[in-house]
Structure formats: structure tokens, C-alpha cells
Protein backbone atom coordinates (compact mmCIF):
# COMPACT_ATOMS: atom_id res chain seq x y z
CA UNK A 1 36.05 103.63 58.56
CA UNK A 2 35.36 105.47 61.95
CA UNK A 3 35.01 102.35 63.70
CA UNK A 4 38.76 101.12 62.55
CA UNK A 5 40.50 104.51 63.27
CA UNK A 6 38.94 104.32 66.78
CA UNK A 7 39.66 100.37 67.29
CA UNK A 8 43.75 101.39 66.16
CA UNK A 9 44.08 104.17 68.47
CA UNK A 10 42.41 102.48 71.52
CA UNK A 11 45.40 99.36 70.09
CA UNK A 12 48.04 102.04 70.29
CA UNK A 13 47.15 103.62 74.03
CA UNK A 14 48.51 101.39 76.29
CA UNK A 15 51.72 101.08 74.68
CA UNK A 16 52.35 104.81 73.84
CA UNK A 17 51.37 105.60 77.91
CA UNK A 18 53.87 102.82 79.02
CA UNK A 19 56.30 104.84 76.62
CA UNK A 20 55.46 108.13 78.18
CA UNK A 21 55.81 106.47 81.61
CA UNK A 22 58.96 104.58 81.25
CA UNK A 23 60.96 107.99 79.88
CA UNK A 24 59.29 110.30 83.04
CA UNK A 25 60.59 107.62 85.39
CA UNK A 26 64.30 106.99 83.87
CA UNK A 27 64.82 110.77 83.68
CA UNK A 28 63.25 111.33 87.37
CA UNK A 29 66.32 108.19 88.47
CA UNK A 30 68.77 110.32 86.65
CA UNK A 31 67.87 113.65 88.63
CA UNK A 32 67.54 112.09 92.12
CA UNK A 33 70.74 110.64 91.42
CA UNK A 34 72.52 113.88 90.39
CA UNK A 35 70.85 115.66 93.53
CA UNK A 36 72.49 112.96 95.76
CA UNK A 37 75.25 113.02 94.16
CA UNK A 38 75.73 116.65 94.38
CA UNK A 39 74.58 116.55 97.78
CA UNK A 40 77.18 114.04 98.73
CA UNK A 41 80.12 115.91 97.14
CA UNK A 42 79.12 119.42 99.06
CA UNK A 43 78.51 117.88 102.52
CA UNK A 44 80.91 115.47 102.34
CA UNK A 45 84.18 117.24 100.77
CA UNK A 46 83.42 121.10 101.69
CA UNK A 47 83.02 119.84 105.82
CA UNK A 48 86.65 120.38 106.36
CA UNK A 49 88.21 118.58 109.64
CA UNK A 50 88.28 120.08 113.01
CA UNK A 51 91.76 119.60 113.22
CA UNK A 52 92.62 121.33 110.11
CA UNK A 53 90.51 124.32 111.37
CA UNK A 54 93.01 124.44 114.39
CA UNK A 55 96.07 124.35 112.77
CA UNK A 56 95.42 127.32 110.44
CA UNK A 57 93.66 129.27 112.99
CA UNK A 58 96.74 128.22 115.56
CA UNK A 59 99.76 128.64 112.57
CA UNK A 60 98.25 132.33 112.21
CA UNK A 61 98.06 133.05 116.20
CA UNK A 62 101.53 131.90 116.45
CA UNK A 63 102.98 134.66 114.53
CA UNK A 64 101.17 137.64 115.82
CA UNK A 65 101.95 136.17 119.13
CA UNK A 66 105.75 136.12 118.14
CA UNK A 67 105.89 139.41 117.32
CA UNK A 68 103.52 140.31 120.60
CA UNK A 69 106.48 138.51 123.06
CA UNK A 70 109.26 140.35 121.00
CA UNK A 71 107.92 143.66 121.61
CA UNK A 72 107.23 142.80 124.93
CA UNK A 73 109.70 145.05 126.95
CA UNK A 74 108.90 143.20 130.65
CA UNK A 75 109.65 139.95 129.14
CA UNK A 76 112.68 138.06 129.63
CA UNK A 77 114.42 136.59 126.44
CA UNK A 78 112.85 133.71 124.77
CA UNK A 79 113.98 130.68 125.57
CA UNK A 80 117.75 132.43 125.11
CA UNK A 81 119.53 129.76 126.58
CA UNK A 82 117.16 127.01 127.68
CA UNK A 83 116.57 127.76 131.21
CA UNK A 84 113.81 126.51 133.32
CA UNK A 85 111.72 129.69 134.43
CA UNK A 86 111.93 130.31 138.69
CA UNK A 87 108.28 131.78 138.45
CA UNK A 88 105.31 130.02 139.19
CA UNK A 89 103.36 131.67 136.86
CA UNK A 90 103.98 132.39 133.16
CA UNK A 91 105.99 135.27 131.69
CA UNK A 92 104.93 136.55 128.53
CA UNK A 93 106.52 134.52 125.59
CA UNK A 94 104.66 131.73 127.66
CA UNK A 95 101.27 133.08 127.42
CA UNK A 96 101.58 133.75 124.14
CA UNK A 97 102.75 129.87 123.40
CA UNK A 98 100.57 128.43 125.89
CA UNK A 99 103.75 126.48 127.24
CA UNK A 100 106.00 127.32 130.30
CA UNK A 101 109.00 124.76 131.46
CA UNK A 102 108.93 122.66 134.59
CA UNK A 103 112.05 122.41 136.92
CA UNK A 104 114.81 124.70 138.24
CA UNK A 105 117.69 122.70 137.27
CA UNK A 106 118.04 122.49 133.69
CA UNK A 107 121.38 122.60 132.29
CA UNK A 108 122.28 125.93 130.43
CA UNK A 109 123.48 125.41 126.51
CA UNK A 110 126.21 127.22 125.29
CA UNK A 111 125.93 130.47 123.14
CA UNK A 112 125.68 128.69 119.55
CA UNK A 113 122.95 126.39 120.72
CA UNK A 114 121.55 129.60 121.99
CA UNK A 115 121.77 131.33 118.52
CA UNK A 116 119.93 128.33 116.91
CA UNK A 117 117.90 128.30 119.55
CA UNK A 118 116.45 132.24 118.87
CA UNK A 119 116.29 131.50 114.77
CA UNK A 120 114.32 128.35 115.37
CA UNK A 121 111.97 130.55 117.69
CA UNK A 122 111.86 133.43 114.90
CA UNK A 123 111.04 130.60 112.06
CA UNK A 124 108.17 128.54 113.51
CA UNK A 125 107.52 130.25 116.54
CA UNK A 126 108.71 126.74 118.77
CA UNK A 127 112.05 127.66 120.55
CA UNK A 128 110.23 129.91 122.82
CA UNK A 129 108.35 127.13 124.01
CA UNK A 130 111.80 126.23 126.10
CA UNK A 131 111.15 122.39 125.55
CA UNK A 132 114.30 120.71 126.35
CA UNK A 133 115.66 117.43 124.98
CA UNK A 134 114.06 113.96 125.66
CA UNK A 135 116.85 114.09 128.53
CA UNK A 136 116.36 117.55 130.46
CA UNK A 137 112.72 116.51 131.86
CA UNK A 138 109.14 117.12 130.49
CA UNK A 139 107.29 120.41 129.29
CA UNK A 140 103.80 121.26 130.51
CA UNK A 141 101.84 122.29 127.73
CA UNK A 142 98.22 123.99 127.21
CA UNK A 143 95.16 122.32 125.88
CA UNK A 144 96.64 118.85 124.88
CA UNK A 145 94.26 116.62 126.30
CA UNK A 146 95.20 113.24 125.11
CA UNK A 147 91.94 112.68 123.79
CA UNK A 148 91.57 116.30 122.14
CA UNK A 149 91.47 116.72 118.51
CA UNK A 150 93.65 119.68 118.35
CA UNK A 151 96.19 117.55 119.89
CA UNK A 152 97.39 115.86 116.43
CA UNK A 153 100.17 118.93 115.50
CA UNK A 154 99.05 122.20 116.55
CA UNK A 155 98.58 121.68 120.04
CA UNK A 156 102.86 121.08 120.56
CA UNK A 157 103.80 123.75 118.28
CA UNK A 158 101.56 126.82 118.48
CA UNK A 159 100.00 125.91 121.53
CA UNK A 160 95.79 125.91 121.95
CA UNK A 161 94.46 129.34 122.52
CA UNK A 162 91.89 130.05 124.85
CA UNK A 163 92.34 127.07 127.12
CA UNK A 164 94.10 127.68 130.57
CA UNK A 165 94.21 124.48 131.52
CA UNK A 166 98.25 122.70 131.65
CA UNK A 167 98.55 119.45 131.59
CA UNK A 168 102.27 117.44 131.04
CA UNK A 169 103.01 116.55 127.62
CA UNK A 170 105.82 113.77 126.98
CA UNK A 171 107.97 113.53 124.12
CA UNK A 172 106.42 111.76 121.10
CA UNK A 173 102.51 112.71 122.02
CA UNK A 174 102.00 115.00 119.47
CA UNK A 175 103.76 113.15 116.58
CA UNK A 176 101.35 110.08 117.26
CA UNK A 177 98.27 112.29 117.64
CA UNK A 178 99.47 113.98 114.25
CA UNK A 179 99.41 110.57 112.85
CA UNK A 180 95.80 109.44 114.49
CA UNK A 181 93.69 112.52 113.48
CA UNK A 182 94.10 112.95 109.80
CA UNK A 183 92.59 109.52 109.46
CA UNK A 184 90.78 109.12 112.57
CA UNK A 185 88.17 112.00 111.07
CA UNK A 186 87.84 110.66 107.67
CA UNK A 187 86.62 106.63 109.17
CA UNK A 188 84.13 108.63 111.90
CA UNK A 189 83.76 112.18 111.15
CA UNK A 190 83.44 112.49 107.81
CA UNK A 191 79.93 112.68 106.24
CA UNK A 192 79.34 109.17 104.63
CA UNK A 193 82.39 107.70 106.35
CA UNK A 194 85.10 105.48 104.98
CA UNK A 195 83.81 105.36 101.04
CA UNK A 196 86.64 102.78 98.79
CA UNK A 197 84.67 99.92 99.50
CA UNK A 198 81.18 101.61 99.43
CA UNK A 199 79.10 99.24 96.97
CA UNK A 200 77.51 102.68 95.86
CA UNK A 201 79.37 105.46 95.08
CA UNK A 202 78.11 109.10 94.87
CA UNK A 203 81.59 110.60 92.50
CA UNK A 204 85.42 110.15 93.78
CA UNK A 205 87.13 112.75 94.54
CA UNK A 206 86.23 111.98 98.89
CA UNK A 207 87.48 108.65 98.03
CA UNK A 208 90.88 109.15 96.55
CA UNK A 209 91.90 111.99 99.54
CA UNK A 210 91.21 109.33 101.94
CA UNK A 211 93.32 106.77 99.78
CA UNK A 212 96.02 109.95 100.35
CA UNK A 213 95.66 110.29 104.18
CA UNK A 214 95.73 106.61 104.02
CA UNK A 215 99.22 106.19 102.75
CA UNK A 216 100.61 108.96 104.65
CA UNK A 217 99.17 107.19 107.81
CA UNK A 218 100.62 103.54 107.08
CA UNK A 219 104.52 104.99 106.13
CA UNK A 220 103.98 107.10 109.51
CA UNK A 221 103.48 104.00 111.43
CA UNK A 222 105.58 101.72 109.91
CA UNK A 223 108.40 104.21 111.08
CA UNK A 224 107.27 104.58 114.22
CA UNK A 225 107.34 101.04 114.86
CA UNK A 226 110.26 99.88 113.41
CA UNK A 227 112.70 102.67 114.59
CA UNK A 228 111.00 105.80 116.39
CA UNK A 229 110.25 103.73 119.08
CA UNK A 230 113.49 101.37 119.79
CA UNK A 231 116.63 102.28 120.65
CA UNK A 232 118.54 100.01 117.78
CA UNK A 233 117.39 96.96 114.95
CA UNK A 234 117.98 94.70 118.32
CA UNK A 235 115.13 96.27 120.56
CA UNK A 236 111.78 94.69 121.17
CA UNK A 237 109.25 95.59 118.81
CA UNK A 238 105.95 97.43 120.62
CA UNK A 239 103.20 95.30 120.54
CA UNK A 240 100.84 98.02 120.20
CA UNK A 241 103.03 99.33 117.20
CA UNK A 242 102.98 96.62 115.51
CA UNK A 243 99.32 95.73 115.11
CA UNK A 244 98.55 98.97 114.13
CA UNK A 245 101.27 98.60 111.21
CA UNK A 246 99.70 95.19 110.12
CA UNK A 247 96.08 96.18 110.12
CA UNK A 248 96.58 99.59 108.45
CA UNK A 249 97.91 97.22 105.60
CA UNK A 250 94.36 96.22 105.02
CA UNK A 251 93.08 97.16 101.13
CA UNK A 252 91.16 100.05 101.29
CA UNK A 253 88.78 98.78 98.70
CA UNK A 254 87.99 95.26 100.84
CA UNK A 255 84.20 95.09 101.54
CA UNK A 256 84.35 92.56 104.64
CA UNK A 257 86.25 89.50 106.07
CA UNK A 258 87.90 92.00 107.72
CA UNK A 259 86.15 95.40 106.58
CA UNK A 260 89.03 98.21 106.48
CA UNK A 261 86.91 100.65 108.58
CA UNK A 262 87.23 98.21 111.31
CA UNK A 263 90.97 97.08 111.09
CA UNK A 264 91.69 100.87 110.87
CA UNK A 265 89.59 101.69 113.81
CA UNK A 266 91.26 99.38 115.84
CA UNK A 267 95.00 100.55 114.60
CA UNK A 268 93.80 104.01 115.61
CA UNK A 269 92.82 102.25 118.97
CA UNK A 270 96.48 100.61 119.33
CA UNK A 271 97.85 104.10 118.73
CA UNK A 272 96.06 105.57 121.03
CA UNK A 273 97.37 103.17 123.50
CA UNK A 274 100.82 104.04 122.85
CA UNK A 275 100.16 107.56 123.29
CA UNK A 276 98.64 106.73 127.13
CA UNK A 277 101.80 104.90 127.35
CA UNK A 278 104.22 107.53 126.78
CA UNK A 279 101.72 110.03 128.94
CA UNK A 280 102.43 107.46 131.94
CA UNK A 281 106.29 106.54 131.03
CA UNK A 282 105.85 103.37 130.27
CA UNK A 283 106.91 103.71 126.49
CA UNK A 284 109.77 105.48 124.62
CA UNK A 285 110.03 107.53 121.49
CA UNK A 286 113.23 108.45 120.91
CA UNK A 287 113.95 111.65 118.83
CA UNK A 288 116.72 110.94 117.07
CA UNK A 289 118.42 112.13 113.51
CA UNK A 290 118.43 108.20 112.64
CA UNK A 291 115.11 107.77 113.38
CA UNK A 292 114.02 110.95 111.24
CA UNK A 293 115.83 110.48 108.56
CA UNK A 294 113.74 107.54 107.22
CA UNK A 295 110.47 108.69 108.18
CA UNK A 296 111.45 112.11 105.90
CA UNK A 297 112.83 109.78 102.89
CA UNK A 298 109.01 108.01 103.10
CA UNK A 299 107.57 110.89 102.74
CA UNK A 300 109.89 112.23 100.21
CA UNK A 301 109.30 109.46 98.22
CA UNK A 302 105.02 109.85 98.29
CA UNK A 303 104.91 113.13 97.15
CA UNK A 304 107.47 112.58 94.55
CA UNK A 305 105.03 109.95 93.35
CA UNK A 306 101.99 112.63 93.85
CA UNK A 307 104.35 115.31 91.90
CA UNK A 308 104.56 113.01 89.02
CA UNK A 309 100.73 112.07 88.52
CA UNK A 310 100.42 116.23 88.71
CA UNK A 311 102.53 117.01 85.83
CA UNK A 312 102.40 113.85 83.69
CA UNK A 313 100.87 114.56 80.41
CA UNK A 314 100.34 110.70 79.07
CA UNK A 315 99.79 107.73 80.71
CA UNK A 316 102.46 104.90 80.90
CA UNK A 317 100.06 103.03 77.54
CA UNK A 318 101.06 106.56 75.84
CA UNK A 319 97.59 107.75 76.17
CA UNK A 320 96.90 111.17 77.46
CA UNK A 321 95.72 111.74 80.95
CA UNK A 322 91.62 111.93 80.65
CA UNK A 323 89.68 114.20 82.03
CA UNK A 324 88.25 111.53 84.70
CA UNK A 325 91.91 110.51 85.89
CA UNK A 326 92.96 113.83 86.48
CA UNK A 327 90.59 114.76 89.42
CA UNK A 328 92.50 111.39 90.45
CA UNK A 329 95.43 112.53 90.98
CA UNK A 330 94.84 115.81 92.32
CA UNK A 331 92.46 114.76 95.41
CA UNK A 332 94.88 111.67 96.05
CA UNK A 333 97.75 114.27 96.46
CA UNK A 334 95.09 117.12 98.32
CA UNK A 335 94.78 113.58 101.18
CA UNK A 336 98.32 113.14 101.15
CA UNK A 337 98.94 117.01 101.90
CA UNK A 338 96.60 117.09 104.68
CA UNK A 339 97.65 114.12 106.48
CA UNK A 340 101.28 115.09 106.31
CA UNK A 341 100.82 118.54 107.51
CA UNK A 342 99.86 117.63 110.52
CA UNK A 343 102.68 115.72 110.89
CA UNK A 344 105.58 117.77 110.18
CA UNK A 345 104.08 120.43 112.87
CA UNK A 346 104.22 117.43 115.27
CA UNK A 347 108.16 116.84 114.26
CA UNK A 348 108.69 120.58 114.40
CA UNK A 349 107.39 119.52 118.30
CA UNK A 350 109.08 116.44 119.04
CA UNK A 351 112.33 116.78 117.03
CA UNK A 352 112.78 120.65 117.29
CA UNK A 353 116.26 119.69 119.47
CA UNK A 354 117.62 117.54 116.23
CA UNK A 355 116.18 120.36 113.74
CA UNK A 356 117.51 123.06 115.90
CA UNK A 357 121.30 121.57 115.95
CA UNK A 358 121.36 121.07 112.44
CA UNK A 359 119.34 124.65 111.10
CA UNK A 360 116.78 122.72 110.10
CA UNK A 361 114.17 124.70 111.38
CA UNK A 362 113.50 126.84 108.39
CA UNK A 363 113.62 124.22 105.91
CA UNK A 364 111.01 122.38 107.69
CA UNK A 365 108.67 125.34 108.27
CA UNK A 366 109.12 126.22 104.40
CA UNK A 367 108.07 122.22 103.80
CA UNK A 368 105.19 123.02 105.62
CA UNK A 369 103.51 126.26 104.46
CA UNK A 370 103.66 124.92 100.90
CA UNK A 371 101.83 121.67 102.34
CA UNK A 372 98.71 124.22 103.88
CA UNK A 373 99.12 125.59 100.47
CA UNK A 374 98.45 122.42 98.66
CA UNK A 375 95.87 121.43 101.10
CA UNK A 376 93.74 124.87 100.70
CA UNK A 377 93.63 124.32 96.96
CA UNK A 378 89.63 123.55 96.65
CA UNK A 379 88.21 124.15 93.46
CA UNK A 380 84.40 123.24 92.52
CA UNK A 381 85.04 121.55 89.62
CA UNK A 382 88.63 120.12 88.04
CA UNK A 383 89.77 121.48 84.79
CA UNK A 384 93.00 120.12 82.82
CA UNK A 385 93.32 122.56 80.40
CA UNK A 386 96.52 123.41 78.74
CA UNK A 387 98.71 125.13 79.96
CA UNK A 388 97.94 128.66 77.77
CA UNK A 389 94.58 127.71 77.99
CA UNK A 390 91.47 130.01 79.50
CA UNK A 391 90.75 127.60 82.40
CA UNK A 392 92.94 126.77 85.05
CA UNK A 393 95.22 123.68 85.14
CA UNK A 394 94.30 122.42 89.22
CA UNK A 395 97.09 119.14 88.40
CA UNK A 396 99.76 121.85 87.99
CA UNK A 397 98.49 124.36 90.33
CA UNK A 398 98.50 121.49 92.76
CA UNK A 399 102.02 120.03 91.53
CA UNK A 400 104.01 123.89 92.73
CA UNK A 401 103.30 123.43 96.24
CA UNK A 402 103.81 119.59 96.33
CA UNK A 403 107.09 119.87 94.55
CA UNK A 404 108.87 122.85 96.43
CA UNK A 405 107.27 120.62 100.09
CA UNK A 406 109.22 117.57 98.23
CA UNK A 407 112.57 119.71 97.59
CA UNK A 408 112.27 121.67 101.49
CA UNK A 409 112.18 117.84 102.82
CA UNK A 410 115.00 116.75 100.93
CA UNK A 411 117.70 119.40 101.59
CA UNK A 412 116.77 118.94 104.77
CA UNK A 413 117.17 115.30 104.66
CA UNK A 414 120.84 115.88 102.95
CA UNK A 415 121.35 118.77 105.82
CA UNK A 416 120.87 116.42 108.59
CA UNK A 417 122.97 113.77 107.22
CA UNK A 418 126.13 115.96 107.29
């Protein structure tokens, strides 16, 4: 009887260890695979760009150093009527801006345009920058290298503290290094790199902001080549433009044959080009009402798109929005948010004589605080609760400052159409 009970348990070892061992291993998977998935989502999401960093920092010196120039008694009025200054070095409202204008023979605007000129100044802090139009010459700006990441908005607008060094900006510079950055960090900055056509995903929320900054990126471009750039529908299409159109039209999600990261890369690289191109005078960007019209309407249309994901409460098959589609739609609206912000600063640069004519100025400077509103939103974790619920609803906390950017951009699209 003791020999059988011993033969049956010796039967059953082997299979009850393989048991234990099989169970130890599967859960051990599952933890390693939690840890690098947590991992992934804190180094990769949390690292925020460098050029993001600069604009806030820059948005928030550019209003003390308003108020600094306006209290200022030595100073001479900012940019009151548009004049070149006679000084070699700066005056005040130029070291605060980092800017000063080159030339002694700038034409003097009448007293309306001089009017405008102060509220623009008082909105966004860009009219005492004294940059003329496309027409009356170049500004000299400080800290815009053309290769320097604070270059993509808030270099042209708010200027780039701390660096003394002045080098010529030309008109259009900072709206195409608005429209390089954004993505430029996500394909080589960002922690795990360009991640819709990653065979292994670790969550994604990193991969539907890039599919945001994406968008924003390819509408940006296909503007600038097809009208920011030529003078009418009958002028020669830049080369350089135009690749970087047709390979941003890559799918995101393509794993080779061409890989996205590359054809993106390389649009980035045509961009660039462009941008050396208008440094040297060799290509145009013209800064027109025509040409921003359309480029506004784009946009316009995106984050009506975004505002409608936010505050949808069933799905078009009448099902309700699930928990995993939710986190969706809110980091595919955070991307488009921080890839247009950039870019509105860099219009606020480039088309402040257009915005300034029409009192646009405060209409686009309202579009783009709620955009740095919408872009700051960074929960830990995404709850769709209801909306008299405990927890907090991030699609509609999200949807506010995407929907008021949406309305600023269109009343200003209506106001510079009259």
C-alpha cells in the first residue's frame, strides 16, 4: 500500500513542477511587460520637447518685458510709427524683444496704422519688434540660428533671451521652422522614436500625438507649397516644396518600402532647404491675406474634427465611446495642439503686417493661449466619466480649449475676409 502511494506521487511530480513552473514564468512575462510598458509611457510622453520648453518660458518673458519697456521712461515709443532706429545700439523695447530694425530709410505709416500698430504690441508683445512688411527691408533678430530649435515660433515673436548674438532673419523663417520642429523632435528626439509602425507597441497614447503633429505638419506644407510660396495658381511650384508635400503623405503606420521615418526625415530635410533659401534670397514667401486665409480654414477644419471626437458620446455604429478610444482622441488632439502652437506664434511673426491691418492681432493671440492650454493638459491616467461624475472627464476638459482655439481662428478668418 506504501509502495503504490509512493510510486503515484513520484507519477504526479514532474507534471505538478512543470505546472508550478509554467504559471511563475507567464506571470514574471506579464510583469516585465507592465514595467516596460510603464517605463515607456513615463520616459517617453512626460520628456516634453525643447521647443515647447521655449515657447512657454519665452510667451511668459514677453509680457513682463512689455510691461518693463512701457514703464521705461528713457525709452522712445514702441514701434509708434514704424521707424527704423538711428542708434547703433538697442534702446530698451529692443532689449527686451531681442529685435532692433535695420536701415534709416523706412517709410513712416500714417497715424491709424500707428494705432494698430501699439494694440498689436500691447496683445502679443510683436509690434515693438518694428518688423516692417516683406517690402520695407529685413529685421535682425536675436538667437534664430537657422539650425536652432527655438527657432520654430518663439524665436520671431518673443525673441530668445539670454543670447546676444543678431543674426538677419527673412520673412517666412520662422513659419517654416514652426512647421519643422513639432515633428522634427518626435522622428529623432523623442524616446523610442517614430512608434505607428513599431511591430511592438508599449500602450498608445505617444502614438496617436504624433499621428496629431503629423496632420498639422502635412496641411502646413501643403499650403506652403501650393500658395505661401507663389505669387498666383500660374507660378512655378518649389521643388523643394513639393517633395516635402508628397513624402509627408506617406502612411504613418507603413513598416518599410519606404519606412515613414525616412520619407519624413527627408521632407524635414527639403524644408530645411527652403528655409536656407529664403536666409540667402533665393526663395519667396509671400505674406499675404490670400495666402492665410487657407492655411487658417485647414486648420479650422482639424480641430473641428478633434472637437468632435472630444465631445461625441457614441460612435457613428451607435455604440458608446469605450474607455480605450477615448485616450484616442484626446492625445490625437494634445499632437495636434502642440504642433499648431508653434505655428500660429510663427504667423503672429511673419503675417503680423496682414493681422495688424485687419485687428487681428488679438484674435490670434486668444487662438493661441487656449492652444498652450490644450497642450498643458497632462493627466496620468484618462478617465471618461460622466459628466456629474467624481472623476474628471479629460475628452471634455480637452474639448474647451480646442473649441474656443477653433472659434478665435474662425472670426478671424471671417475678419480678414472683409
Amino acid at each position: 500500500m506504501a509502495d503504490t502511494e509512493g510510486t503515484t506521487s513520484e507519477a504526479k511530480g514532474p507534471g505538478a513542477f512543470r505546472k508550478f513552473a509554467w504559471i511563475r514564468i507567464i506571470v514574471g512575462i506579464l510583469i516585465i511587460g507592465v514595467m516596460l510598458w510603464g517605463a515607456g509611457v513615463v520616459l517617453g510622453y512626460f520628456k516634453k520637447p525643447a521647443s515647447i520648453q521655449v515657447a512657454g518660458k519665452s510667451h511668459n518673458s514677453a509680457e513682463s518685458g512689455a510691461l518693463a519697456s512701457a514703464a521705461e521712461p528713457s525709452g522712445p515709443p514702441p514701434a509708434e510709427d514704424h521707424r527704423a532706429t538711428d542708434h547703433g545700439t538697442a534702446d530698451s523695447a529692443d532689449a527686451v524683444h531681442g529685435e532692433q530694425t535695420t536701415g534709416h530709410d523706412a517709410p513712416v505709416h500714417d497715424d491709424t496704422a500707428s494705432t494698430q500698430g501699439k494694440q498689436g504690441s500691447s496683445e502679443h508683445g510683436v509690434a515693438a519688434q518694428g518688423k516692417p512688411a516683406s517690402s520695407h527691408g529685413k529685421t535682425v533678430s536675436a538667437g534664430l540660428g537657422a539650425e536652432g530649435a527655438a527657432g520654430h515660433a518663439a524665436s520671431g515673436s518673443h525673441g530668445a533671451a539670454g543670447d546676444e548674438q543678431f543674426v538677419e532673419q527673412a520673412n517666412g523663417v520662422a513659419f517654416v521652422s514652426a512647421v519643422i520642429e513639432p515633428l522634427r523632435y518626435e522622428l529623432s528626439d523623442r524616446f523610442w522614436g517614430w512608434r505607428p509602425n513599431d511591430v511592438i507597441t508599449l500602450g498608445d497614447n505617444v502614438i496617436n500625438f504624433q499621428l496629431g503633429v503629423l496632420e498639422v505638419t502635412r496641411r502646413a506644407a501643403i499650403q506652403l507649397s501650393d500658395r505661401i510660396s507663389r505669387t498666383s495658381s500660374t507660378s512655378k511650384l518649389e521643388t523643394e516644396l513639393q517633395n516635402a508635400m508628397n513624402w509627408f503623405m506617406v502612411k504613418p503606420n507603413q513598416y518599410w518600402f519606404p519606412s515613414p521615418e525616412t520619407k519624413y526625415i527627408d521632407s524635414l530635410d527639403q524644408l530645411e532647404a527652403y528655409r536656407e533659401r529664403l536666409i540667402s534670397g533665393d526663395a519667396s514667401f509671400f505674406a499675404r491675406t490670400d495666402n492665410l486665409l487657407p492655411l487658417l480654414a485647414a486648420f479650422v477644419d482639424l480641430l473641428g474634427s478633434c472637437d468632435e471626437n472630444l465631445v461625441k458620446t457614441e460612435e457613428k455604429t451607435g455604440e458608446p465611446v469605450s474607455f480605450y478610444k477615448a485616450d484616442n482622441y484626446f492625445f490625437y488632439a494634445k499632437g495636434v495642439a502642440s504642433a499648431m502652437h508653434p505655428i500660429l506664434e510663427a504667423i503672429m511673426v511673419d503675417f503680423q503686417t496682414v493681422l495688424v491691418r485687419r485687428d487681428g492681432t488679438e484674435l490670434m493671440h486668444h487662438a493661441i493661449e487656449n492652444l498652450d492650454r490644450a497642450r498643458h493638459i497632462n493627466p496620468w491616467v484618462i478617465t471618461d466619466a460622466a459628466s456629474s461624475g467624481i472623476l474628471a472627464n479629460h475628452r471634455a476638459n480637452m474639448a474647451a480649449p480646442i473649441s474656443h482655439a477653433m472659434v478665435y481662428l474662425y472670426t478671424l478668418m471671417k475678419t480678414l475676409e472683409t
